[in-house]
Protein backbone atom coordinates (compact mmCIF):
# COMPACT_ATOMS: atom_id res chain seq x y z
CA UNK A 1 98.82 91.63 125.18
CA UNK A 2 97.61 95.12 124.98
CA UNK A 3 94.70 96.38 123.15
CA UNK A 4 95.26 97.67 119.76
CA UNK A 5 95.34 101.67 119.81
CA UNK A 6 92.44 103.42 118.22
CA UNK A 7 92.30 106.36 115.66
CA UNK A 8 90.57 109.58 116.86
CA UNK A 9 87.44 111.23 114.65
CA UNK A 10 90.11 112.85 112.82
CA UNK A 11 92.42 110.21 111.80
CA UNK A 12 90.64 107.90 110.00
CA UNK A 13 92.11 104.05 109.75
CA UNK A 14 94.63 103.65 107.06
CA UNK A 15 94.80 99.64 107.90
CA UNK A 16 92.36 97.40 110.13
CA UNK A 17 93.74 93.50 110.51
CA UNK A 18 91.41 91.18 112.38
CA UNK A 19 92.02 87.65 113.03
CA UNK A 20 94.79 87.04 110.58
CA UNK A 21 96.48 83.60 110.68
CA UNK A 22 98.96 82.66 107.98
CA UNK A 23 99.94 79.07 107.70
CA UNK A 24 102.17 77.00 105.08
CA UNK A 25 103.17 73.28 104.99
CA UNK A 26 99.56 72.31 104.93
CA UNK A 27 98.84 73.97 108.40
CA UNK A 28 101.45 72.60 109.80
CA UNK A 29 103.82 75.68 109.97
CA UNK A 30 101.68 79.11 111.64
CA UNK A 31 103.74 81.77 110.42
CA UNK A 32 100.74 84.30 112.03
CA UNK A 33 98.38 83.18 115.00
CA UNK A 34 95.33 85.43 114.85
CA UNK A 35 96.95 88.90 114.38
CA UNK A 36 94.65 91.99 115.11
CA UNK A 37 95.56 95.83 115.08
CA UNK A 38 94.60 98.70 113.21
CA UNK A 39 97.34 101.72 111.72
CA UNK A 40 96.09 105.28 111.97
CA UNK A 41 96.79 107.07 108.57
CA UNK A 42 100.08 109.19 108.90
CA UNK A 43 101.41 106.90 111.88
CA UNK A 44 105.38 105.64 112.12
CA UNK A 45 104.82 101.95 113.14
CA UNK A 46 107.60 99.50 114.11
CA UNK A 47 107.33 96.31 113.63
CA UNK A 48 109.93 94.24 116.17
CA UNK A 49 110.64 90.64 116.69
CA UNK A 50 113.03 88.04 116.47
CA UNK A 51 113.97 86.26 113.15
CA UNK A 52 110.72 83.69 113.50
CA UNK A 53 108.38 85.60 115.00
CA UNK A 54 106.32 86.38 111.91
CA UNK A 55 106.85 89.97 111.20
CA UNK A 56 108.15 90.00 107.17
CA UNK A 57 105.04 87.34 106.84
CA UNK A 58 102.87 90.66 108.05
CA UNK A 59 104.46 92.90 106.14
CA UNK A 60 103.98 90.96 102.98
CA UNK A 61 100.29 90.69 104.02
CA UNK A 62 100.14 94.65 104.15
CA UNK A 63 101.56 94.91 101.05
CA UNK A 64 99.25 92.72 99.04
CA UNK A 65 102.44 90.32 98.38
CA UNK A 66 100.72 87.29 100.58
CA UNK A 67 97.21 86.28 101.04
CA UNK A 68 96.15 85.19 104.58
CA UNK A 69 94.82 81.58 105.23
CA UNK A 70 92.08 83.16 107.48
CA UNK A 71 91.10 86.57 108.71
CA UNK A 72 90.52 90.12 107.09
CA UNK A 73 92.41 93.25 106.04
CA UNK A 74 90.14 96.60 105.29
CA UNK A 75 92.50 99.13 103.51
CA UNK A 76 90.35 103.02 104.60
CA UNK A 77 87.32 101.15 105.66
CA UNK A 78 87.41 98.53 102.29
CA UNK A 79 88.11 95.26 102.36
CA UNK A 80 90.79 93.81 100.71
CA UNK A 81 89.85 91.02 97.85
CA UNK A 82 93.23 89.18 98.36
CA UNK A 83 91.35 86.87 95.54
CA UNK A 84 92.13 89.26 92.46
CA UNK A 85 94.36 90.46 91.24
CA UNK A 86 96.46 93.07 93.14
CA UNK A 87 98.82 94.64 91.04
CA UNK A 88 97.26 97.55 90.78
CA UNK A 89 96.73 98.46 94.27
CA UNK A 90 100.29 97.56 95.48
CA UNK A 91 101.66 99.73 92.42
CA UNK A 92 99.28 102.80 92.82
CA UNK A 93 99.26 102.40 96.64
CA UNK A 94 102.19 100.54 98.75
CA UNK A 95 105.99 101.57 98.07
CA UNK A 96 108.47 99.37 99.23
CA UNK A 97 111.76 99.59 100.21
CA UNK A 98 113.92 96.15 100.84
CA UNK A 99 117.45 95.14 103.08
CA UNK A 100 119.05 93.67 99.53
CA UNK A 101 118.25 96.94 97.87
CA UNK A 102 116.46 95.05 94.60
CA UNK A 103 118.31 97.29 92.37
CA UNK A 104 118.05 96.01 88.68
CA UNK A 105 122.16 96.36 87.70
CA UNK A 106 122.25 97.30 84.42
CA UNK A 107 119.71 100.45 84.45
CA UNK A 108 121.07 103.50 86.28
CA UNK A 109 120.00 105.13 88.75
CA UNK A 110 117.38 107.35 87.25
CA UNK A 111 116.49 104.21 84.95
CA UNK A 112 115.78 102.12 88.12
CA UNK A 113 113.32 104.89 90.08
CA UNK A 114 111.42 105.08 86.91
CA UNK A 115 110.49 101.54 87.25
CA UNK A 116 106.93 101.49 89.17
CA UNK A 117 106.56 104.44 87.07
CA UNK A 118 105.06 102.50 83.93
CA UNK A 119 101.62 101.38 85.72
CA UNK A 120 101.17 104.97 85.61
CA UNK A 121 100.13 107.08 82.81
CA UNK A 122 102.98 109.42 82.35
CA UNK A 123 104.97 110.08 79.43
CA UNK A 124 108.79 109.71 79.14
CA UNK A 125 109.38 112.99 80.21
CA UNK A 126 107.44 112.83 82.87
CA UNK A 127 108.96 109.84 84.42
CA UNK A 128 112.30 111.05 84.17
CA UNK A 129 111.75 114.49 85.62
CA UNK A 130 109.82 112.87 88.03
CA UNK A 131 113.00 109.97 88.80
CA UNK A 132 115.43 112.93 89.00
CA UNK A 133 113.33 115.22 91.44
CA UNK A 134 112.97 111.77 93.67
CA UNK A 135 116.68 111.42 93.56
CA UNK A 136 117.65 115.27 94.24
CA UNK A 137 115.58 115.02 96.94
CA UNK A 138 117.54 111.61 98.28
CA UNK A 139 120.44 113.43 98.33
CA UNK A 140 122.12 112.09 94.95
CA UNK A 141 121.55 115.07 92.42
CA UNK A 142 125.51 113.82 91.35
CA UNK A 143 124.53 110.14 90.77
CA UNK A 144 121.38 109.72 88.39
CA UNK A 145 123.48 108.45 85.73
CA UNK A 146 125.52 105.89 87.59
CA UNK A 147 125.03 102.11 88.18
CA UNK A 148 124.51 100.18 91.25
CA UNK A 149 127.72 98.43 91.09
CA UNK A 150 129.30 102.28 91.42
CA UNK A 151 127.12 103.45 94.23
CA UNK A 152 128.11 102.93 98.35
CA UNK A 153 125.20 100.78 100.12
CA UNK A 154 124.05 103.78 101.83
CA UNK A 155 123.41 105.12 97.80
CA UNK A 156 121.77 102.14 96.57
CA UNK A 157 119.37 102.25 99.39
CA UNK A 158 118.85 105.74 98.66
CA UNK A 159 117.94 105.26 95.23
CA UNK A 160 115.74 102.53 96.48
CA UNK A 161 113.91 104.73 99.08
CA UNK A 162 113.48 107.40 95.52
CA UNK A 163 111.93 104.28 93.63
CA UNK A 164 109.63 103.51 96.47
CA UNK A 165 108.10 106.77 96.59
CA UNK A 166 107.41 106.97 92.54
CA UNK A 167 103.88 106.44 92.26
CA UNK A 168 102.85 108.78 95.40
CA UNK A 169 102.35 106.07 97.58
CA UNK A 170 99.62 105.93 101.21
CA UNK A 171 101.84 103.10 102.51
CA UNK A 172 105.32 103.09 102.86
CA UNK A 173 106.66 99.71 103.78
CA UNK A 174 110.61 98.69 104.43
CA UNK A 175 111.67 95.39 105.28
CA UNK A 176 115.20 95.86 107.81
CA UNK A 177 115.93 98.71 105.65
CA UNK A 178 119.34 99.25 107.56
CA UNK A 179 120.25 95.73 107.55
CA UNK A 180 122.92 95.68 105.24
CA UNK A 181 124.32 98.98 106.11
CA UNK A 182 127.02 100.52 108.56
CA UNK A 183 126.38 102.11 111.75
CA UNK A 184 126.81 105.60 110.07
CA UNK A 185 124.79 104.77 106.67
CA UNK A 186 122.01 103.37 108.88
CA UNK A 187 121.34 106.48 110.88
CA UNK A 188 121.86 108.73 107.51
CA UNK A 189 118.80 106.33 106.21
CA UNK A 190 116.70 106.74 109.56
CA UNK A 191 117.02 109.71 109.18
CA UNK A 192 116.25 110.29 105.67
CA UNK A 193 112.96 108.21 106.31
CA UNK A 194 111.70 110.05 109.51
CA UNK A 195 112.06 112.90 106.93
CA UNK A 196 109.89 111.47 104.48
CA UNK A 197 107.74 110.64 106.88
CA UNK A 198 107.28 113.97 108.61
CA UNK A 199 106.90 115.87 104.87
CA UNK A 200 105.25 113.88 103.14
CA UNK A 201 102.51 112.69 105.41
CA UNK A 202 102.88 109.20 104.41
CA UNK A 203 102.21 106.19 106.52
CA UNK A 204 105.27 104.33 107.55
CA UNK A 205 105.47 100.55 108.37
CA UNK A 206 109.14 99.14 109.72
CA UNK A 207 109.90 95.86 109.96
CA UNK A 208 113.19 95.16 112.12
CA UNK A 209 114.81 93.04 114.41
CA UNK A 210 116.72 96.18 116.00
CA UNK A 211 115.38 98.14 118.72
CA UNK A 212 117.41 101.11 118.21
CA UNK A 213 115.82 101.39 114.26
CA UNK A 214 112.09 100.59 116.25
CA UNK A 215 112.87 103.68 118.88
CA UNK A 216 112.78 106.25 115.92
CA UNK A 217 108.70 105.22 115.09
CA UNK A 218 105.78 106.46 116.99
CA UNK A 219 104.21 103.15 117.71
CA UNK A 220 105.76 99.85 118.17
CA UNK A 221 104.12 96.66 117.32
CA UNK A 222 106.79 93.42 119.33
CA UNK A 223 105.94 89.99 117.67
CA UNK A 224 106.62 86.66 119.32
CA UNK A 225 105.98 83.04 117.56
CA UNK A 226 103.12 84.68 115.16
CA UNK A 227 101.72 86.79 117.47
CA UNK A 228 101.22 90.72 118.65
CA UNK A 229 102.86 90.39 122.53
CA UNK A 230 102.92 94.59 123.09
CA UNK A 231 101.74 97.61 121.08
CA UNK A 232 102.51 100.67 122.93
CA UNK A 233 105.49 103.05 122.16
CA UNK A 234 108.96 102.91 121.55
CA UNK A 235 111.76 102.35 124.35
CA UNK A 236 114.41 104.62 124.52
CA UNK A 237 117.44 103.03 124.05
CA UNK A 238 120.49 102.55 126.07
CA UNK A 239 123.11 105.19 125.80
């Protein structure tokens, strides 16, 4: 396995992991086997691996969604008290953006972005103008008012990439964001994320199986059977 990379004077950590091991069944299931690495802040990190290998289990752990059975996560140089409660730092701090979409289907569109919006202090107004500059910026100025049952999968993940970016977030996390999607809506969202990306200055954390999604990051992390096996950059992939 290669060494983690390390973040010049100038880039500070965003995440350092060190030892972490993740097991269920009473130990006898290890989802995670001692993971170590550390994300720069700003970076475009893939993480690849086979169904199995342990790489939703991670992201979970980044997100503050799972608590590790050993090991530590520091989140810019702090560690992370996986002990208390953490809604407050995954709703000020980590947006997330899932394959299934999570869209609730009786709000609209501008009613579901608003969501995260209420651990904020923000008035009405604000949310909404907030919601509809998210979605105008997502490319559906023409659908705040519909449902999800009258949007394309391409548009519901775009109004779930707008929801995930609703409270500012650092960390950006997506879980096989393209996984339900055609060929053509998966490259539109690719796209739309290596724009968000590049703008906004956000850190950007992909889990997938697919190594064409992995060759648009910066850094690729490959999991095998709860471990780190490479860390290096992307491959190019095969015309």
């Amino acid at each position: 396995m290669t060494e983690p990379q390390t973040a010049s004077s100038s880039t500070p950590f965003l995440i350092e992991a060190s030892g972490l091991r993740r097991t269920f069944d009473e130990g006898r299931v290890e989802a995670l086997r001692g993971v170590s690495f550390v994300i720069n802040e700003g970076e475009f990190v893939a993480i690849q691996g086979p169904s199995g290998s342990g790489k939703s289990t991670l992201l979970q752990m980044l997100g503050a969604l799972d608590v590790p059975t050993e090991g530590e996560m520091r989140f810019r140089g702090k560690p992370i008290d996986f002990r208390g409660d953490m809604t407050t730092f995954r709703a000020r701090t980590v947006g997330f953006i899932f394959q299934s979409f999570h869209l609730l289907p009786t709000l609209s569109a501008l009613e579901n972005v608003q969501i995260p919006m209420f651990e904020m202090q923000w008035s009405m107004q604000e949310r909404r103008q907030r919601a509809k500059s998210l979605l105008e910026a997502v490319g559906l100025a023409d659908r705040l008012d519909h449902l999800p049952q009258k949007l394309s999968g391409g548009e519901r993940q775009r109004v779930a990439i707008a929801r995930s970016l609703a409270n500012e977030p650092s960390l950006l996390l997506a879980d096989e964001p393209t996984g339900n999607l055609d060929s053509v809506n998966a490259d539109k969202i690719l796209e739309l994320l290596e724009k968000i990306h590049q703008e906004r200055g956000m850190t950007l954390i992909v889990v997938t199986h697919d190594a064409i999604v992995s060759s648009h990051a910066q850094r690729v992390l490959q999991m095998k059977d709860g471990r780190i096996v490479s860390d290096g950059r992307p491959a190019r992939p095969k015309e």
